[in-house]
PDB file of N, CA and C in Angstrom:
ATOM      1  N   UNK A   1      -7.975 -10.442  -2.007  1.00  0.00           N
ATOM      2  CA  UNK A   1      -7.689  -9.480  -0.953  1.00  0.00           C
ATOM      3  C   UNK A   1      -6.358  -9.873  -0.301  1.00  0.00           C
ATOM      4  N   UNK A   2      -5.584  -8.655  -0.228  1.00  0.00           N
ATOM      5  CA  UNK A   2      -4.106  -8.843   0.458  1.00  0.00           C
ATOM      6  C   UNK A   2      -4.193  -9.837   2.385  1.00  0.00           C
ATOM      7  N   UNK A   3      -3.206 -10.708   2.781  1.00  0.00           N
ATOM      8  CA  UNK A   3      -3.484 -11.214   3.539  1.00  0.00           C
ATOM      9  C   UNK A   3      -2.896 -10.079   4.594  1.00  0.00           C
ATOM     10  N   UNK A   4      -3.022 -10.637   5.847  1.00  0.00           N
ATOM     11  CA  UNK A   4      -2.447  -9.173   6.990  1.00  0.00           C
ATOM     12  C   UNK A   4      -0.960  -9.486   6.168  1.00  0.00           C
ATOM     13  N   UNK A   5       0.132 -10.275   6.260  1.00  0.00           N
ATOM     14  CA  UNK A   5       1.078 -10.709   6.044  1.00  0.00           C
ATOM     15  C   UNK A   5       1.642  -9.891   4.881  1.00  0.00           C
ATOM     16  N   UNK A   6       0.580  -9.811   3.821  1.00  0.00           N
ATOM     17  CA  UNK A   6       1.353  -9.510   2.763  1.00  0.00           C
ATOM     18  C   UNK A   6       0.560  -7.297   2.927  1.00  0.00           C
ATOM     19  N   UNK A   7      -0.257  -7.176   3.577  1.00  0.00           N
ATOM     20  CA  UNK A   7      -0.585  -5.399   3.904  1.00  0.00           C
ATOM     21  C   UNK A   7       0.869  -5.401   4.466  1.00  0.00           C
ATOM     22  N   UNK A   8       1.097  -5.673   5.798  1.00  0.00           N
ATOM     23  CA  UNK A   8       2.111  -5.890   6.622  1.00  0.00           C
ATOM     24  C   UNK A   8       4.010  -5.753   5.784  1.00  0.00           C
ATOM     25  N   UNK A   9       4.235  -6.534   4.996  1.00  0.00           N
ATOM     26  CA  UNK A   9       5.144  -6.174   4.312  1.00  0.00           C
ATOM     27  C   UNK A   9       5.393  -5.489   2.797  1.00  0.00           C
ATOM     28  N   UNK A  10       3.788  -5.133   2.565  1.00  0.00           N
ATOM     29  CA  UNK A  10       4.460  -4.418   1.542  1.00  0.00           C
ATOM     30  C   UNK A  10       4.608  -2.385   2.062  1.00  0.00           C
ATOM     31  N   UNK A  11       3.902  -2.280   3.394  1.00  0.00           N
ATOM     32  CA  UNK A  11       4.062  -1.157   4.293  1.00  0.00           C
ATOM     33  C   UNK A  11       5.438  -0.798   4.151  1.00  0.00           C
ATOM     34  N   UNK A  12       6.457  -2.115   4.992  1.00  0.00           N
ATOM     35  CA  UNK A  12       7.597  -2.373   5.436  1.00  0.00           C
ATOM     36  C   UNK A  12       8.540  -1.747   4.055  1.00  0.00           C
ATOM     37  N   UNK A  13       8.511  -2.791   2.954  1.00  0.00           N
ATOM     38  CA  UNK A  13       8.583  -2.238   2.266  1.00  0.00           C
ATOM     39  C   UNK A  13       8.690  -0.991   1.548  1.00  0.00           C
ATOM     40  N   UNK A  14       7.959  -0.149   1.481  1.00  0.00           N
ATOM     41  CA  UNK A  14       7.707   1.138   1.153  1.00  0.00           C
ATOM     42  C   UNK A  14       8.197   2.200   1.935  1.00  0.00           C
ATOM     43  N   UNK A  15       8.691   1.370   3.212  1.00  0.00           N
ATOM     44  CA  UNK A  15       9.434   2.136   4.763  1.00  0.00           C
ATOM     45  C   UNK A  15       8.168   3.282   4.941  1.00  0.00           C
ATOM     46  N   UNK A  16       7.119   3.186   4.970  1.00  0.00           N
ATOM     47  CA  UNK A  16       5.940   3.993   5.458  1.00  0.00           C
ATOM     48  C   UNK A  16       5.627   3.220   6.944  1.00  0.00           C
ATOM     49  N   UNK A  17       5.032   4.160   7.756  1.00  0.00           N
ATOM     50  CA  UNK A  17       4.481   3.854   9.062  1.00  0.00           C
ATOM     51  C   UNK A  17       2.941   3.076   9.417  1.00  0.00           C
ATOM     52  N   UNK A  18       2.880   2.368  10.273  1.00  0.00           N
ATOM     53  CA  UNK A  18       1.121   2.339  10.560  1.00  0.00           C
ATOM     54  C   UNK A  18       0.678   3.435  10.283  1.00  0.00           C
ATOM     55  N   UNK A  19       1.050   4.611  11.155  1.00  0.00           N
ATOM     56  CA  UNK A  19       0.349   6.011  11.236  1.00  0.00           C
ATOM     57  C   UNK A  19       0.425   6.354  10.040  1.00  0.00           C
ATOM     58  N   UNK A  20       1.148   6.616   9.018  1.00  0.00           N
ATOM     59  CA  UNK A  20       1.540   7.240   7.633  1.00  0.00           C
ATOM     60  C   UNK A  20       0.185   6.172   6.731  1.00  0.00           C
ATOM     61  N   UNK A  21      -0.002   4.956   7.292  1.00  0.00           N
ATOM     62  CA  UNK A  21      -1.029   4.503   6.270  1.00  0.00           C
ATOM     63  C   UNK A  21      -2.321   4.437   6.820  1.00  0.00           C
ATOM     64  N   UNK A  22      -2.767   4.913   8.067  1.00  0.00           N
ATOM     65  CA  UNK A  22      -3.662   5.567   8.714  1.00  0.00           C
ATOM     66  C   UNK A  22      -4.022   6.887   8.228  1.00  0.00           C
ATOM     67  N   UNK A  23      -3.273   7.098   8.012  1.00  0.00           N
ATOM     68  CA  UNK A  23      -3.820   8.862   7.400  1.00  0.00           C
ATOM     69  C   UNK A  23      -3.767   9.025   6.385  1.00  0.00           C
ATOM     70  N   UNK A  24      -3.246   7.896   5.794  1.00  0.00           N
ATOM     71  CA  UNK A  24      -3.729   7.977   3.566  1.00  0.00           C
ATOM     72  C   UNK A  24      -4.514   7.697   3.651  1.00  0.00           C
ATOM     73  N   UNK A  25      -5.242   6.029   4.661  1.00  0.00           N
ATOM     74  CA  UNK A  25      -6.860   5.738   4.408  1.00  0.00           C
ATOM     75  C   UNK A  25      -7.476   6.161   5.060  1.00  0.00           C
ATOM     76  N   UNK A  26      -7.498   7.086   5.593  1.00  0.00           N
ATOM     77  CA  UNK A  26      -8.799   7.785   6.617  1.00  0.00           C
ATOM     78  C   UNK A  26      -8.868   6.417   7.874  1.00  0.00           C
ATOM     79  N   UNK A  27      -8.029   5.815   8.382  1.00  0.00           N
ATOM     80  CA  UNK A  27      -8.038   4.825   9.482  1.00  0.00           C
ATOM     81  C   UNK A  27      -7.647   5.151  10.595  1.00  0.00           C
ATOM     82  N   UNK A  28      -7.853   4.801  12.020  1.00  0.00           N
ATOM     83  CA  UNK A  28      -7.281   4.942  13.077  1.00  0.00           C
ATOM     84  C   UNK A  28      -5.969   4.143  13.106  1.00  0.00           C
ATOM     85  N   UNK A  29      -4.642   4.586  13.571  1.00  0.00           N
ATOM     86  CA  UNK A  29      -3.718   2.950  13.923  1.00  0.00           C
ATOM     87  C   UNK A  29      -3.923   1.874  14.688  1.00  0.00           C
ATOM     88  N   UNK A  30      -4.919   1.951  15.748  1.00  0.00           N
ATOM     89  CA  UNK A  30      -5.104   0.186  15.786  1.00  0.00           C
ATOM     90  C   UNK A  30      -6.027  -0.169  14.750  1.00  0.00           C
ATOM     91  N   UNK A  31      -6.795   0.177  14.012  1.00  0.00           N
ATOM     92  CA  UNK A  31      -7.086  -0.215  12.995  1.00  0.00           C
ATOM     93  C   UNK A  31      -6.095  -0.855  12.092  1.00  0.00           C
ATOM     94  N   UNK A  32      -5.221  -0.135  11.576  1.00  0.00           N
ATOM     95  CA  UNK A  32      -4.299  -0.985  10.806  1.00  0.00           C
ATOM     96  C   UNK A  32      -3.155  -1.804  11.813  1.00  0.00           C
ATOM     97  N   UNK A  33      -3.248  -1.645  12.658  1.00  0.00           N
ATOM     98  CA  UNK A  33      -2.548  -2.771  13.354  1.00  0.00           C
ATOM     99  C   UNK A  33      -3.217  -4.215  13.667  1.00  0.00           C
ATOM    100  N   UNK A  34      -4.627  -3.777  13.861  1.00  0.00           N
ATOM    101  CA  UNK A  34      -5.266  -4.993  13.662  1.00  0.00           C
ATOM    102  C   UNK A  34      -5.155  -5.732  12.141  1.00  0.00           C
ATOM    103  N   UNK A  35      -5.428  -4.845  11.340  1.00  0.00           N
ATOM    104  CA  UNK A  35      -5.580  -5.489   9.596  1.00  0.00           C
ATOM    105  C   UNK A  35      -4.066  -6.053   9.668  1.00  0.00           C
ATOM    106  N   UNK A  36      -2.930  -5.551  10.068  1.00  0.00           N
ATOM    107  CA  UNK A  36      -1.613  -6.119   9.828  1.00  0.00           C
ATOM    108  C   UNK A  36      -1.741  -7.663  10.764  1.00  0.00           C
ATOM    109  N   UNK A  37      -2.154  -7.405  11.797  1.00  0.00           N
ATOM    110  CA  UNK A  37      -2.203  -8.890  12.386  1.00  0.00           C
ATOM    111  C   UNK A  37      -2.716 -10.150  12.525  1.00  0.00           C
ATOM    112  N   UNK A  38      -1.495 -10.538  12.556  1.00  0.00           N
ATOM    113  CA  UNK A  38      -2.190 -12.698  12.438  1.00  0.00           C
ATOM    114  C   UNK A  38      -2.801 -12.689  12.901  1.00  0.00           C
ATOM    115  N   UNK A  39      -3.534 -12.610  14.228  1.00  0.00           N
ATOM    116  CA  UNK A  39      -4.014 -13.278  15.655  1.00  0.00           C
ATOM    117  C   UNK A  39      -4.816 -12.529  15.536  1.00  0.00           C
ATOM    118  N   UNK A  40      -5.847 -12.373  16.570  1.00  0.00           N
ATOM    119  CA  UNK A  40      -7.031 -11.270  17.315  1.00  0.00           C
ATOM    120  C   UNK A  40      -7.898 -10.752  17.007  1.00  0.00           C
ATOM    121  N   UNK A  41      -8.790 -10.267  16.816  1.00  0.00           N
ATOM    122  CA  UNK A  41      -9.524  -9.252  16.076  1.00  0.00           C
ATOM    123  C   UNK A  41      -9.604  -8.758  14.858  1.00  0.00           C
ATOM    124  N   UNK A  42     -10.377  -9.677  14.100  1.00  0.00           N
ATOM    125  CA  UNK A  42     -10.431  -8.891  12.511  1.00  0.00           C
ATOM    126  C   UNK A  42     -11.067  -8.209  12.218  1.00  0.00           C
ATOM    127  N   UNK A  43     -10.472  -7.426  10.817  1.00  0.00           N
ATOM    128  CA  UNK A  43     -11.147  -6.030  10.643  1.00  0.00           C
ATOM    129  C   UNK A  43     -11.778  -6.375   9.176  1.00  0.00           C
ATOM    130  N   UNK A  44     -12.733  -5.784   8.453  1.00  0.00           N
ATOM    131  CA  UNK A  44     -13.210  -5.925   7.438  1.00  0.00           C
ATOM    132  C   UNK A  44     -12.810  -5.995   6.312  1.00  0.00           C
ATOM    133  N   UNK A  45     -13.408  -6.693   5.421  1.00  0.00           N
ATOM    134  CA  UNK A  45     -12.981  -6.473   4.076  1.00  0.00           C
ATOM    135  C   UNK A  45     -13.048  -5.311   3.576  1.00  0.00           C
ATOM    136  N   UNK A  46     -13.511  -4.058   3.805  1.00  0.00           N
ATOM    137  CA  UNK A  46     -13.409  -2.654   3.515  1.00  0.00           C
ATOM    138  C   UNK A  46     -12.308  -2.492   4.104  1.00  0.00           C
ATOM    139  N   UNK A  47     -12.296  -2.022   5.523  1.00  0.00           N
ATOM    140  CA  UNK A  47     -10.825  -1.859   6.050  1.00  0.00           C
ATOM    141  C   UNK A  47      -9.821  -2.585   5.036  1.00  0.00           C
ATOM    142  N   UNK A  48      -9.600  -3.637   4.866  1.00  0.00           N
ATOM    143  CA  UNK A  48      -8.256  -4.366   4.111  1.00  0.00           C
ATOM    144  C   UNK A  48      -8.573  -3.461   2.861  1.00  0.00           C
ATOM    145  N   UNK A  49      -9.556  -3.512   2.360  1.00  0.00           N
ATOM    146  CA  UNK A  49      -9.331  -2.552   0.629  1.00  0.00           C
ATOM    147  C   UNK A  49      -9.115  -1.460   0.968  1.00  0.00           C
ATOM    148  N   UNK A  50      -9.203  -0.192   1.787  1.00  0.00           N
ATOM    149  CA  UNK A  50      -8.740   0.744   1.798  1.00  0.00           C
ATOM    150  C   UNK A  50      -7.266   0.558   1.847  1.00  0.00           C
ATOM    151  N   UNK A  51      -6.514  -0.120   3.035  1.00  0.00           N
ATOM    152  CA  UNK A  51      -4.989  -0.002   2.793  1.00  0.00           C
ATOM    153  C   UNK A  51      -4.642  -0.592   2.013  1.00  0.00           C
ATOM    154  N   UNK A  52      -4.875  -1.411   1.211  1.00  0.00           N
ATOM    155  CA  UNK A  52      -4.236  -2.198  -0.168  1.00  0.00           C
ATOM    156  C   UNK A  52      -4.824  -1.013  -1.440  1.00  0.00           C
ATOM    157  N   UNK A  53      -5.334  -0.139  -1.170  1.00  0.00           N
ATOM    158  CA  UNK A  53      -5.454   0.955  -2.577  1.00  0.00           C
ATOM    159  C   UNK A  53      -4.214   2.164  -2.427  1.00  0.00           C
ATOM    160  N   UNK A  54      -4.236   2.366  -0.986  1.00  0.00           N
ATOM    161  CA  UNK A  54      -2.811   3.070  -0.525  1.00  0.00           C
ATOM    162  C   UNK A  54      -1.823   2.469  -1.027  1.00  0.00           C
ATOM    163  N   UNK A  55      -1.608   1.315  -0.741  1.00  0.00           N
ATOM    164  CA  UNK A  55      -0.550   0.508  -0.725  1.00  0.00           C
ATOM    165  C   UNK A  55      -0.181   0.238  -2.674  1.00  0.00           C
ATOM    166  N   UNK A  56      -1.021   0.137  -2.825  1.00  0.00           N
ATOM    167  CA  UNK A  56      -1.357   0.062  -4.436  1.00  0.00           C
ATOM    168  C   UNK A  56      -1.303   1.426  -5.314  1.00  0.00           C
ATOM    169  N   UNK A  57      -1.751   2.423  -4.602  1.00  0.00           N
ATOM    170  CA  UNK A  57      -0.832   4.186  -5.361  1.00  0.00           C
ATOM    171  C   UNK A  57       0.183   4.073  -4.835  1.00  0.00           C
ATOM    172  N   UNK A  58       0.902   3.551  -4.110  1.00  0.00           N
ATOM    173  CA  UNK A  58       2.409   3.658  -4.201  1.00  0.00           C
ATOM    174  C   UNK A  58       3.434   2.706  -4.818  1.00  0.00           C
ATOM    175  N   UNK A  59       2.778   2.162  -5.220  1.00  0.00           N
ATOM    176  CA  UNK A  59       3.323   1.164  -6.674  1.00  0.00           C
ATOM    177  C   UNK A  59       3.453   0.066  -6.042  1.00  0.00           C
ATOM    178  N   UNK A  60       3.109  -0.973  -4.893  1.00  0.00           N
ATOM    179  CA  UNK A  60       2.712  -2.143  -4.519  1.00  0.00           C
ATOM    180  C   UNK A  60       1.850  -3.242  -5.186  1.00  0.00           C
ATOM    181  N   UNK A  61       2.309  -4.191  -5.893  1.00  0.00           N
ATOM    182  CA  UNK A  61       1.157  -5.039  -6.819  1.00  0.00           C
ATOM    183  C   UNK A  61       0.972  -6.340  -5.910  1.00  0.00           C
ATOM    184  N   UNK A  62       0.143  -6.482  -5.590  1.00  0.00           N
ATOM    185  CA  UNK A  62      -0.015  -7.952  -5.236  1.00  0.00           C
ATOM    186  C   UNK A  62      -0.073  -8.971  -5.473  1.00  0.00           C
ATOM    187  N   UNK A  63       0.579 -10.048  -5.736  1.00  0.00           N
ATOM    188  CA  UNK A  63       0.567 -10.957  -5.970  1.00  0.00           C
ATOM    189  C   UNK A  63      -0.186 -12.268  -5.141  1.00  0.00           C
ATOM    190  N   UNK A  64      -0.974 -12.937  -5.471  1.00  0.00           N
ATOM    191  CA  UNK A  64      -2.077 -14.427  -5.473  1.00  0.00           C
ATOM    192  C   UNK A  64      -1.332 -15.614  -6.067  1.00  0.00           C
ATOM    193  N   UNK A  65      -1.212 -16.613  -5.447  1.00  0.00           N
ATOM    194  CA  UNK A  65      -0.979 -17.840  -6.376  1.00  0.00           C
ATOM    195  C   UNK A  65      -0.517 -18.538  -5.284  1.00  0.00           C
ATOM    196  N   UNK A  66       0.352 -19.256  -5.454  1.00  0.00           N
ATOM    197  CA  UNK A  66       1.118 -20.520  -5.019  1.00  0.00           C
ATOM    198  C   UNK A  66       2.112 -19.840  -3.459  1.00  0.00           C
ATOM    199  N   UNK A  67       2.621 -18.753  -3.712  1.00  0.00           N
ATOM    200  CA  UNK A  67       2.942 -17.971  -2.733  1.00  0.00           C
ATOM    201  C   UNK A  67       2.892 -16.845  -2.656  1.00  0.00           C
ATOM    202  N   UNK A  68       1.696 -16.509  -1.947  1.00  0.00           N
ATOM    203  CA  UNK A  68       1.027 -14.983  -2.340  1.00  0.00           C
ATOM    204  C   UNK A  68       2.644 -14.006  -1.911  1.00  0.00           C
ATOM    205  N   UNK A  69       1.966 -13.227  -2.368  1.00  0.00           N
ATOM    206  CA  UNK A  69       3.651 -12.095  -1.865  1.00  0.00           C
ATOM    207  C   UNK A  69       2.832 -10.422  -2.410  1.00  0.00           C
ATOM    208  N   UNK A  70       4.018  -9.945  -2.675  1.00  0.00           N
ATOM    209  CA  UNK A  70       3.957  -8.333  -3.565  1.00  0.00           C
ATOM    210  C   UNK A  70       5.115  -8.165  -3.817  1.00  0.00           C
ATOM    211  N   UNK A  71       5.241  -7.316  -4.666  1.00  0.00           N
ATOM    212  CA  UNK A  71       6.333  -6.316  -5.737  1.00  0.00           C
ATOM    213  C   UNK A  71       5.812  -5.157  -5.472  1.00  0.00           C
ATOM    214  N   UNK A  72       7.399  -4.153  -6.169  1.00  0.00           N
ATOM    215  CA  UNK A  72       6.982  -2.866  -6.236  1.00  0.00           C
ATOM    216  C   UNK A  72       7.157  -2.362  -7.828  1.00  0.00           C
ATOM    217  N   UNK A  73       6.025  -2.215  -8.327  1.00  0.00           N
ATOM    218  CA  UNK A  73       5.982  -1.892  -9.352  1.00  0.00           C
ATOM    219  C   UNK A  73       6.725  -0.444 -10.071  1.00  0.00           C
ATOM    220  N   UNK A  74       7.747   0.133 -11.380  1.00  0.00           N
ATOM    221  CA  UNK A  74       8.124   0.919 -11.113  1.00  0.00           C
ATOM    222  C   UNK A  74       6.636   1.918 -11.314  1.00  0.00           C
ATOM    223  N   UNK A  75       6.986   3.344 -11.024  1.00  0.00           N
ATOM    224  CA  UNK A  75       6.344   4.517 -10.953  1.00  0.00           C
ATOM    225  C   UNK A  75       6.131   4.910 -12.641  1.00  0.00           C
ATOM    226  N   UNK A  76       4.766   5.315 -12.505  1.00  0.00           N
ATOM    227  CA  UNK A  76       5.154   5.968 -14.123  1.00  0.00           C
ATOM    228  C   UNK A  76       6.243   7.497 -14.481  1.00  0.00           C
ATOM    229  N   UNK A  77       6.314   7.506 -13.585  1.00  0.00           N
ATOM    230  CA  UNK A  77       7.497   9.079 -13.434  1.00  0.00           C
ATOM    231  C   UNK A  77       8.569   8.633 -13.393  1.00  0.00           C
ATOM    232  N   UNK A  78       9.094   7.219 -13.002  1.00  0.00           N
ATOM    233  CA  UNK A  78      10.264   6.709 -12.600  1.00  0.00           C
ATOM    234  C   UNK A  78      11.422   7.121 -13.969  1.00  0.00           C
ATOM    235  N   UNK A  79      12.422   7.144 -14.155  1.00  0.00           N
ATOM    236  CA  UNK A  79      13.198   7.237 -15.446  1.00  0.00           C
ATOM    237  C   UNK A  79      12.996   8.366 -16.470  1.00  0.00           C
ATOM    238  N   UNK A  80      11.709   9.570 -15.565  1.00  0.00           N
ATOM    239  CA  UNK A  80      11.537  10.906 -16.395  1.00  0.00           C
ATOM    240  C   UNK A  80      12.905  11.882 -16.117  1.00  0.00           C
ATOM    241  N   UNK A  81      13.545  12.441 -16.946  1.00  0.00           N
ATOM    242  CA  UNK A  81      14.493  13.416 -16.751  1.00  0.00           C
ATOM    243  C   UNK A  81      13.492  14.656 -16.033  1.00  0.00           C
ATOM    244  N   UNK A  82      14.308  15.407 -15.387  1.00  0.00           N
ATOM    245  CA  UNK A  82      13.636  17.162 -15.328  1.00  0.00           C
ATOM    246  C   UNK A  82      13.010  17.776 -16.324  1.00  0.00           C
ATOM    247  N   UNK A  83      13.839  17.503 -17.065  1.00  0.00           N
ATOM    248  CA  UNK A  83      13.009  18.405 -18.776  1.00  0.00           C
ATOM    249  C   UNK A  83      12.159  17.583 -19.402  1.00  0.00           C
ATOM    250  N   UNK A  84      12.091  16.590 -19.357  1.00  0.00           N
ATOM    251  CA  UNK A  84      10.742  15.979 -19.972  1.00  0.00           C
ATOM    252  C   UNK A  84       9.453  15.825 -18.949  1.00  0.00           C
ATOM    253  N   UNK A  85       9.724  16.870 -17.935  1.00  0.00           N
ATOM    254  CA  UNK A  85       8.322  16.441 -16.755  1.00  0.00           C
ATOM    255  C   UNK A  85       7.518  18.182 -17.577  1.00  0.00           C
ATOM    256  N   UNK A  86       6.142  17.776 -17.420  1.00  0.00           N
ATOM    257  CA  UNK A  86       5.346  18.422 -18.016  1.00  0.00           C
ATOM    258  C   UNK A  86       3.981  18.720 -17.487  1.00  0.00           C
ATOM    259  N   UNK A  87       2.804  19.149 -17.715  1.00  0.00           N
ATOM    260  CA  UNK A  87       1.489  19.134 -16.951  1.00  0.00           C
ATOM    261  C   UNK A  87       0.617  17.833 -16.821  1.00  0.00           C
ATOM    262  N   UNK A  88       0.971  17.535 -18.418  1.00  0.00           N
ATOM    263  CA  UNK A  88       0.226  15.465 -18.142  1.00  0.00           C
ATOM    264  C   UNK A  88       1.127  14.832 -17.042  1.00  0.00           C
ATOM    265  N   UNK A  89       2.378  14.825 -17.085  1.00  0.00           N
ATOM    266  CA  UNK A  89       3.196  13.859 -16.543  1.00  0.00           C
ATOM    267  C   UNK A  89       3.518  13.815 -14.772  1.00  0.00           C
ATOM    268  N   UNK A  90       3.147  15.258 -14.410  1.00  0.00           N
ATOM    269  CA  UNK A  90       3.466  15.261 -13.114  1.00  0.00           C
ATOM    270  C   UNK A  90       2.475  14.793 -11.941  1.00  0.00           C
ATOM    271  N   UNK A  91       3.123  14.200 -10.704  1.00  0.00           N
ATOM    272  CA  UNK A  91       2.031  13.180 -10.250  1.00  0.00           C
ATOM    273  C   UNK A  91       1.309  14.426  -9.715  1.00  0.00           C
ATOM    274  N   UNK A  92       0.265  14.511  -9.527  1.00  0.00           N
ATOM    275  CA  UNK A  92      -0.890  15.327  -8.595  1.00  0.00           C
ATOM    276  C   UNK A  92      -0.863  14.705  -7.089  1.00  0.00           C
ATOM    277  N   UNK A  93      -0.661  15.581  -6.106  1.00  0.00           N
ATOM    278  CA  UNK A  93      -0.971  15.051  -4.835  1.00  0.00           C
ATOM    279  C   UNK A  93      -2.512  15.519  -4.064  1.00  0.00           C
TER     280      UNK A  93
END
């Protein structure tokens, strides 16, 4: 499970808002302000998996190990021309 540290910058990252990842996971924003924070009040291991699946459809991978972190993985659309986008290929929102 992503630490607040690493929810916290891969948000930053993505230049998305608390609020913007409040309303992909069905969350209130102190909700994810709590999950983003070191200190105070923790929020659940559900709470943390909902914004790390957000965070994770937008091409965020997480990384575990020696120094946890994240990447942004590319998109599978990334490097499609116009004319090769098609009915399989286009993302569904």
């Amino acid at each position: 499970m992503p630490s607040p540290a690493q929810l916290r910058a891969a948000r930053v990252m993505l230049g998305l808002s608390q609020a913007e990842i409040a309303g992909r996971s069905c969350l209130s924003v102190p909700t994810v302000k709590r999950a983003e924070a070191d200190v105070g009040v923790r929020v659940s291991e559900a709470v943390r998996a909902a914004i790390s699946v957000v965070l994770q459809n937008a091409c965020v991978e997480f990384i575990n190990g020696d120094e946890p972190g994240m990447k942004k993985r590319p998109s599978r659309y990334e490097g499609l021309r116009a004319d090769q986008l098609n009915a399989e290929n286009v993302p569904r929102e």
